[in-house]
PDB file of N, CA and C in Angstrom:
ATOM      1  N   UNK A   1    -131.602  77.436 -46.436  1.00  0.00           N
ATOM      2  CA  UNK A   1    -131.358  78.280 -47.597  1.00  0.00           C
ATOM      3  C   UNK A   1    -131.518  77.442 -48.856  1.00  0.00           C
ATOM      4  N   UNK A   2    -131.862  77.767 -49.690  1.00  0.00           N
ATOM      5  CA  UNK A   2    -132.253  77.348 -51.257  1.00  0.00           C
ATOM      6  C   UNK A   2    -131.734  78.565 -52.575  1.00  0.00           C
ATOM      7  N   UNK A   3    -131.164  77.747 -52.931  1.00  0.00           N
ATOM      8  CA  UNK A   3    -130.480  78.616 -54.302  1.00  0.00           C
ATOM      9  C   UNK A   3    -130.637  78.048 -55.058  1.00  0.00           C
ATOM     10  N   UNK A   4    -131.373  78.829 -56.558  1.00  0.00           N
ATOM     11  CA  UNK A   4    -131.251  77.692 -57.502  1.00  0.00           C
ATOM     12  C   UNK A   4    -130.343  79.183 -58.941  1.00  0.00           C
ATOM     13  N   UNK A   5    -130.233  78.532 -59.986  1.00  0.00           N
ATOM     14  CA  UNK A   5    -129.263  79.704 -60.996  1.00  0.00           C
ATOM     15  C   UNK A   5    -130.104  78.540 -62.571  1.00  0.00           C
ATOM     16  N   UNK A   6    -129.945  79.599 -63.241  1.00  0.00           N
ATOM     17  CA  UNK A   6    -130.585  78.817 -64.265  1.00  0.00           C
ATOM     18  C   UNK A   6    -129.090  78.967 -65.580  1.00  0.00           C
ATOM     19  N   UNK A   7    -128.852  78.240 -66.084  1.00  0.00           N
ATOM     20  CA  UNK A   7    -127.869  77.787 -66.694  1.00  0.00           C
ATOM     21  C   UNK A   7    -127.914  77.561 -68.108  1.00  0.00           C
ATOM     22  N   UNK A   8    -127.154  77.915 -68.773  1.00  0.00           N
ATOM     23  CA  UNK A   8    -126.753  78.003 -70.565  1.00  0.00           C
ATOM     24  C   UNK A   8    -126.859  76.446 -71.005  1.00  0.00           C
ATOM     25  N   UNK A   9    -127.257  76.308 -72.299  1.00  0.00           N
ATOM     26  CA  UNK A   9    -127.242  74.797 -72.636  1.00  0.00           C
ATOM     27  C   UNK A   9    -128.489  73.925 -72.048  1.00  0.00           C
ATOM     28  N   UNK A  10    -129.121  74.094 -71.727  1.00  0.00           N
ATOM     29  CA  UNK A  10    -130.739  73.544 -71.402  1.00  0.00           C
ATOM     30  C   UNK A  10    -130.087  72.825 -69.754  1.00  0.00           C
ATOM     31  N   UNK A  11    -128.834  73.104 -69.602  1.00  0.00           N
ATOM     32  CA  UNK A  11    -128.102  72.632 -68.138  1.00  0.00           C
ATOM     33  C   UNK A  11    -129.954  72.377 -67.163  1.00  0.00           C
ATOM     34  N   UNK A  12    -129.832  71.884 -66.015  1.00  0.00           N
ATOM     35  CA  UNK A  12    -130.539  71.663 -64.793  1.00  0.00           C
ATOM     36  C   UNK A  12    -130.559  72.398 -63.830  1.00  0.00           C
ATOM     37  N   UNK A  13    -131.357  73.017 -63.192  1.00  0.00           N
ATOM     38  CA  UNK A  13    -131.063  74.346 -61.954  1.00  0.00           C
ATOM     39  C   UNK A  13    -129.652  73.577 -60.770  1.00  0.00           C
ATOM     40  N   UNK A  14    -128.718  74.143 -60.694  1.00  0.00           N
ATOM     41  CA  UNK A  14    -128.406  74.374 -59.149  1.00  0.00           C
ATOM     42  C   UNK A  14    -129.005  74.157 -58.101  1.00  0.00           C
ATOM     43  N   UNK A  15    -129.238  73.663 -56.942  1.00  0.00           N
ATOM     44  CA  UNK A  15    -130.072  74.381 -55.914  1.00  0.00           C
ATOM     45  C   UNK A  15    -128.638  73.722 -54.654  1.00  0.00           C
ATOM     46  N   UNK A  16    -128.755  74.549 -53.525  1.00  0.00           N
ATOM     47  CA  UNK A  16    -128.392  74.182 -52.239  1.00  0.00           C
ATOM     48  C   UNK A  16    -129.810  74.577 -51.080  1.00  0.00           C
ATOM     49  N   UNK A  17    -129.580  73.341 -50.755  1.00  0.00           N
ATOM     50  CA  UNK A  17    -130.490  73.302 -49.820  1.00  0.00           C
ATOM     51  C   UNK A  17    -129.906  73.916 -48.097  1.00  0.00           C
ATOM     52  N   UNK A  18    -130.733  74.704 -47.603  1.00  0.00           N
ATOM     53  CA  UNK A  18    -130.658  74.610 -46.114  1.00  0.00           C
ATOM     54  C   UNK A  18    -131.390  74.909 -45.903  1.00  0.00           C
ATOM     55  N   UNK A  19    -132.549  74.358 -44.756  1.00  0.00           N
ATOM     56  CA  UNK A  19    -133.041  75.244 -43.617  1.00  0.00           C
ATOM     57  C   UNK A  19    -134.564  75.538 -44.705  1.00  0.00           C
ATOM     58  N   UNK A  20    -135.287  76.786 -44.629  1.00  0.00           N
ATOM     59  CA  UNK A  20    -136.273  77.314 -45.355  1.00  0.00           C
ATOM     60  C   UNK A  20    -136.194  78.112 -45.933  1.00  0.00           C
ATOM     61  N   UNK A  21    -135.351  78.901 -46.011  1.00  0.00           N
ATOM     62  CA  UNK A  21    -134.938  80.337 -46.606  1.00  0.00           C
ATOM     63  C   UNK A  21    -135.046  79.963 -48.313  1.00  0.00           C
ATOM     64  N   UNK A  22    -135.639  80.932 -49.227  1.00  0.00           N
ATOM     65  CA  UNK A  22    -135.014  80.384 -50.865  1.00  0.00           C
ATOM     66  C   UNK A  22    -135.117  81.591 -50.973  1.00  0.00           C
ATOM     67  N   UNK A  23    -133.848  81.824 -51.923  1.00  0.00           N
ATOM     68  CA  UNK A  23    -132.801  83.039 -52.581  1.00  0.00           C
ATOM     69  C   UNK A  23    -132.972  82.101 -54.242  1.00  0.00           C
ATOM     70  N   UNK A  24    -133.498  83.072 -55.051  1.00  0.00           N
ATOM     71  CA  UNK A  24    -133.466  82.546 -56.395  1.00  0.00           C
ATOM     72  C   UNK A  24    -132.603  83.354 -57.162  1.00  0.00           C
ATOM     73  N   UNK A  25    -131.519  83.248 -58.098  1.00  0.00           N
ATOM     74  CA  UNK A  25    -130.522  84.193 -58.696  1.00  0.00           C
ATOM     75  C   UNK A  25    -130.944  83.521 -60.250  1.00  0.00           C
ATOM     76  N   UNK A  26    -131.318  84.483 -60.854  1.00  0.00           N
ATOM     77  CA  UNK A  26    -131.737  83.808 -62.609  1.00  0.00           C
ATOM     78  C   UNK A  26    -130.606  84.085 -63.515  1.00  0.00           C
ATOM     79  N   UNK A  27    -129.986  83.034 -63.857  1.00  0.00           N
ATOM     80  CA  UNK A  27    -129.512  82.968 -65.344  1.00  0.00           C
ATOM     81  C   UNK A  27    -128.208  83.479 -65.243  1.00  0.00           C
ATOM     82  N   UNK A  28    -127.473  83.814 -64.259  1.00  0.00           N
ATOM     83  CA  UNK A  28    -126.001  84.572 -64.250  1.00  0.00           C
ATOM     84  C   UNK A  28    -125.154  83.649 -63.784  1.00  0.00           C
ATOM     85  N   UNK A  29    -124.240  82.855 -64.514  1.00  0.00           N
ATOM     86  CA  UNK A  29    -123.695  82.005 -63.368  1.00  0.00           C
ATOM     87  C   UNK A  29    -122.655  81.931 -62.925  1.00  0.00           C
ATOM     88  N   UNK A  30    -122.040  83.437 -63.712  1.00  0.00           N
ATOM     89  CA  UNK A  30    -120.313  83.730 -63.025  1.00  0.00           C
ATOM     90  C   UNK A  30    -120.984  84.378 -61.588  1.00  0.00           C
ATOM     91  N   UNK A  31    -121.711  85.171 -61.592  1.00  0.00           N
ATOM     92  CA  UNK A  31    -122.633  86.065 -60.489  1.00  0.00           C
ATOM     93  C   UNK A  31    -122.647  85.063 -59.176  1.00  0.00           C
ATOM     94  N   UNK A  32    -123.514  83.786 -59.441  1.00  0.00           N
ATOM     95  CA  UNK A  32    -123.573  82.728 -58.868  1.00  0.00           C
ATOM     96  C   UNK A  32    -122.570  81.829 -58.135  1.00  0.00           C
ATOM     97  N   UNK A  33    -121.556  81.894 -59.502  1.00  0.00           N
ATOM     98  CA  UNK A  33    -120.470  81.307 -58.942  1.00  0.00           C
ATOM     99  C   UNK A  33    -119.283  82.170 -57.951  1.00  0.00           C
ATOM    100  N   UNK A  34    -119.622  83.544 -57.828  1.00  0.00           N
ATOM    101  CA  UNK A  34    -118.742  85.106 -57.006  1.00  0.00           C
ATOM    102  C   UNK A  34    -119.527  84.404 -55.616  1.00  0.00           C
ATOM    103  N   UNK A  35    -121.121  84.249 -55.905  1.00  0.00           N
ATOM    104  CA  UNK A  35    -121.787  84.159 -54.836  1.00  0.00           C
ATOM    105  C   UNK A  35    -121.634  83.371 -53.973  1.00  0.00           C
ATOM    106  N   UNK A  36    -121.484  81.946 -54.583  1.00  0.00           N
ATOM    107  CA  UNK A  36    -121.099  80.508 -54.028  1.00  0.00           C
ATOM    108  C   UNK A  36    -119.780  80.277 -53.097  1.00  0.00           C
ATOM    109  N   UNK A  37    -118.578  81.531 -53.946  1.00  0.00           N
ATOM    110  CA  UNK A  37    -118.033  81.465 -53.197  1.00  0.00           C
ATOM    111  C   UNK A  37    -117.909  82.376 -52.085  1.00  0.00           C
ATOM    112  N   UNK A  38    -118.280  83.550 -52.196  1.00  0.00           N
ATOM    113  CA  UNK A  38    -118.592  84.259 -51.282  1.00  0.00           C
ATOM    114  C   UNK A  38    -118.773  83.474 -49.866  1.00  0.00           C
ATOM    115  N   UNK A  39    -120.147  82.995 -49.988  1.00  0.00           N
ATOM    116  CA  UNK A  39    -120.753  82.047 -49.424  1.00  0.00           C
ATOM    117  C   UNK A  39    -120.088  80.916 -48.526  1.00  0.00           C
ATOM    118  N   UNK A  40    -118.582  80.111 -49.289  1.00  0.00           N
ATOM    119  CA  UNK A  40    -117.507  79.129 -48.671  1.00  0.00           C
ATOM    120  C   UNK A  40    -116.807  79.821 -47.722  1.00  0.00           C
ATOM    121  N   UNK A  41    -116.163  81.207 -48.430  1.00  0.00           N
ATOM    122  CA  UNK A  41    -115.131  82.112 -47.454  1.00  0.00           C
ATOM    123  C   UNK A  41    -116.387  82.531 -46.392  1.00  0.00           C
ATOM    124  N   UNK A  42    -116.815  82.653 -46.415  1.00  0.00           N
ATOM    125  CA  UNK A  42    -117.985  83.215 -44.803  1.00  0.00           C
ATOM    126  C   UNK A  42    -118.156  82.487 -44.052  1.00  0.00           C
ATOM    127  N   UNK A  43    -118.419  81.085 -44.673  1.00  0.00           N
ATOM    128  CA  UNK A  43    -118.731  79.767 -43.916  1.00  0.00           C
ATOM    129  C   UNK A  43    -120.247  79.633 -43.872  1.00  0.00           C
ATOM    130  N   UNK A  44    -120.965  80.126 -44.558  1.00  0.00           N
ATOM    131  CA  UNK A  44    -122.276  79.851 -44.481  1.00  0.00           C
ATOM    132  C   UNK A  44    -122.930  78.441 -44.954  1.00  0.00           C
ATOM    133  N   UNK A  45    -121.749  78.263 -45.989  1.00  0.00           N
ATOM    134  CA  UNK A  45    -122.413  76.585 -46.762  1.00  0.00           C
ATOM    135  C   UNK A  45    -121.594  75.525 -45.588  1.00  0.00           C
ATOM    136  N   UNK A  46    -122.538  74.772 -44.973  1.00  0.00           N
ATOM    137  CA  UNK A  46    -122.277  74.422 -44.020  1.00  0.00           C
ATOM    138  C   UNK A  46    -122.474  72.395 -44.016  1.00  0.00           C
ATOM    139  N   UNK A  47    -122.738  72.025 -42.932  1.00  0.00           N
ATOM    140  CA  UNK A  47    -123.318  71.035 -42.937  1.00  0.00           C
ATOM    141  C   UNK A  47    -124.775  70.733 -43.457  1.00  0.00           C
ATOM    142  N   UNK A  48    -125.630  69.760 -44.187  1.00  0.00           N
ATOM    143  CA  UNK A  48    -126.811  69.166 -44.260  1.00  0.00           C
ATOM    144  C   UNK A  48    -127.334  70.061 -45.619  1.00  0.00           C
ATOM    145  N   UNK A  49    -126.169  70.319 -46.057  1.00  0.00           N
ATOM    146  CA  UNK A  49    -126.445  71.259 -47.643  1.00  0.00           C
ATOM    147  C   UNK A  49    -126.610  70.280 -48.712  1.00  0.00           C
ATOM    148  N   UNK A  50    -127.077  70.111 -49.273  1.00  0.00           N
ATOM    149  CA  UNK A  50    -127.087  68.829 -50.524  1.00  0.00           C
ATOM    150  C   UNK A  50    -126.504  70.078 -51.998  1.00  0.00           C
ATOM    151  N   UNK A  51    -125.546  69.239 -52.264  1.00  0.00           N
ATOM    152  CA  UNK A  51    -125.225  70.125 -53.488  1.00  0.00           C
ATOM    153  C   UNK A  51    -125.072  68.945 -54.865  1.00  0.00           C
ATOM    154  N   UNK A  52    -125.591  69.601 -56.014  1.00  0.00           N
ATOM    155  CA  UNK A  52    -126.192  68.850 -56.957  1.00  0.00           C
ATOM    156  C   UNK A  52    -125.338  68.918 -58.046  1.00  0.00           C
ATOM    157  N   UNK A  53    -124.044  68.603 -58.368  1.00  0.00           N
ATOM    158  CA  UNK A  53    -123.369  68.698 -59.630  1.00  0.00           C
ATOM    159  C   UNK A  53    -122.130  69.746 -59.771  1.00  0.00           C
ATOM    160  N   UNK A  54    -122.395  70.672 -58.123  1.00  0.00           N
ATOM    161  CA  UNK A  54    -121.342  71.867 -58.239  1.00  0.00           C
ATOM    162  C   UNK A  54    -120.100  71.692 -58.361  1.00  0.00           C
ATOM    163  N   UNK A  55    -119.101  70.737 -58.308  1.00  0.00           N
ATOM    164  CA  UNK A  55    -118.142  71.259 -58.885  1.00  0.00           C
ATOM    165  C   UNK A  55    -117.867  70.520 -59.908  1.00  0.00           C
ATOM    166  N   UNK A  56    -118.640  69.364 -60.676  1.00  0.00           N
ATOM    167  CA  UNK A  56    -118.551  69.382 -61.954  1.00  0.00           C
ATOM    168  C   UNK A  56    -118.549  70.610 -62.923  1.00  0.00           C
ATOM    169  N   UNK A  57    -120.062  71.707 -62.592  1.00  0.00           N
ATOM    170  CA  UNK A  57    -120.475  72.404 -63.208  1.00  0.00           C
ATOM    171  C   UNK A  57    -119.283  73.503 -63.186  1.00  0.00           C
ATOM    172  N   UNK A  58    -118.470  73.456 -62.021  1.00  0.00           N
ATOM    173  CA  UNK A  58    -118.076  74.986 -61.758  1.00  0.00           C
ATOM    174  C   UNK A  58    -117.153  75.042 -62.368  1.00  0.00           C
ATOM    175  N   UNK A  59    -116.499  73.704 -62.616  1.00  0.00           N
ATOM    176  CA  UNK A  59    -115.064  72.968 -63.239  1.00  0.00           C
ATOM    177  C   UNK A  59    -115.290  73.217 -64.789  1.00  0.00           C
ATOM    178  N   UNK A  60    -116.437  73.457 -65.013  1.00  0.00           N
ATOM    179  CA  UNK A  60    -116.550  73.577 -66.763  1.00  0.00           C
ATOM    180  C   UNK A  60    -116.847  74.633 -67.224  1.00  0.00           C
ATOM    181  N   UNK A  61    -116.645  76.000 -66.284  1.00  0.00           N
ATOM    182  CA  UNK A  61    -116.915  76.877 -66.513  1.00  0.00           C
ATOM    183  C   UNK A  61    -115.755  77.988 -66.438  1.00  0.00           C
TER     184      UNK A  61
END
């Protein structure tokens, strides 16, 4: 899976990596962030996910 969110402030995309799948969500990032967690409570974000800055980012939001 691949997610990327495009972000306020010239910020850097998001992405989580898994697998091949890419899910692109533009520019919403409370949306993103409902999604993300969505995503924890299900258990889908799993092992071999590379995550890039998320809870700095999520922490400042």
């Amino acid at each position: 899976m691949k997610i990327g969110v495009c972000l306020p402030n010239g910020m850097k995309k998001i992405q989580l990596i898994k697998r091949s799948v890419q899910v692109v969500t533009d520019c919403e990032v409370r949306s993103f962030l409902h999604f993300f967690q969505d995503m924890l409570q299900t258990q889908m974000v799993k092992d071999s996910i590379l995550v890039f800055r998320m809870t700095h980012i999520a922490l400042n939001f």
